[in-house]
Protein backbone atom coordinates (compact mmCIF):
# COMPACT_ATOMS: atom_id res chain seq x y z
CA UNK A 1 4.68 72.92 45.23
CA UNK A 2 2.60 71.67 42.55
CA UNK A 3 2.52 73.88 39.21
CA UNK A 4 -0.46 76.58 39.17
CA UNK A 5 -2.75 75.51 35.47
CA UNK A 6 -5.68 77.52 34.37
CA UNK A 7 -9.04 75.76 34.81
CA UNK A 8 -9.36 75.42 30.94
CA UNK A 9 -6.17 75.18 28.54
CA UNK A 10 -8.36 76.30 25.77
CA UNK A 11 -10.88 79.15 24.57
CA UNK A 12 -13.49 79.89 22.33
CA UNK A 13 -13.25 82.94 20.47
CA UNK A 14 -16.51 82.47 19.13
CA UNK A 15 -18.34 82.04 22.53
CA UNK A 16 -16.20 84.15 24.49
CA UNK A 17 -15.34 82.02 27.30
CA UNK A 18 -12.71 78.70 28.46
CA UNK A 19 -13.61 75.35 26.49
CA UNK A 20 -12.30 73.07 29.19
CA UNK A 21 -13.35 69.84 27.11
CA UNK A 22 -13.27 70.43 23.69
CA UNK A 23 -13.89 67.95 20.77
CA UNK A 24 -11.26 66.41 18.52
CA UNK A 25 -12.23 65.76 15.00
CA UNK A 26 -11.60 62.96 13.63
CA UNK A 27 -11.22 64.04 10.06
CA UNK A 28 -8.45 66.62 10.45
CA UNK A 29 -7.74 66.31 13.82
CA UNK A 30 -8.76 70.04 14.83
CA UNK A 31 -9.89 70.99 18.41
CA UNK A 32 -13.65 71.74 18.61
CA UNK A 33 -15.54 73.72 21.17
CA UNK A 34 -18.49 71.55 22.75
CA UNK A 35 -20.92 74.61 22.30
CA UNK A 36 -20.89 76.26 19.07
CA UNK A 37 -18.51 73.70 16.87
CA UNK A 38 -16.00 76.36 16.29
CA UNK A 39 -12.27 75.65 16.48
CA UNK A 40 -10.75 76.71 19.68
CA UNK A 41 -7.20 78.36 20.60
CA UNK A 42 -4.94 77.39 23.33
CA UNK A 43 -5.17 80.18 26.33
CA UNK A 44 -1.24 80.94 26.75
CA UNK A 45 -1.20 81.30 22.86
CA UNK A 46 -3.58 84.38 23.03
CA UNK A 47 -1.83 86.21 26.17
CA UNK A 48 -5.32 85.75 28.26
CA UNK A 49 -4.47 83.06 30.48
């Protein structure tokens, strides 16, 4: 049986919702949400997935 994943592995605490996609910089390597430009967390980090 193939392993259950969330629909997005990240989130946006700035837009309130998943960022399945999110940008990577290419200056310091950070994870970007597509929407706002805000950094974005990893769902199982923040207990919400």
């Amino acid at each position: 049986m193939p392993d259950a994943k969330p629909a997005a592995e990240f989130y946006c605490p700035n837009c309130g919702q998943p960022a399945p996609d999110p940008l990577l910089c290419g200056d310091c390597g950070a994870l970007l949400c597509r929407t706002c430009g805000k950094p974005v967390e990893r769902i199982d980090e923040l207990g919400i997935g």
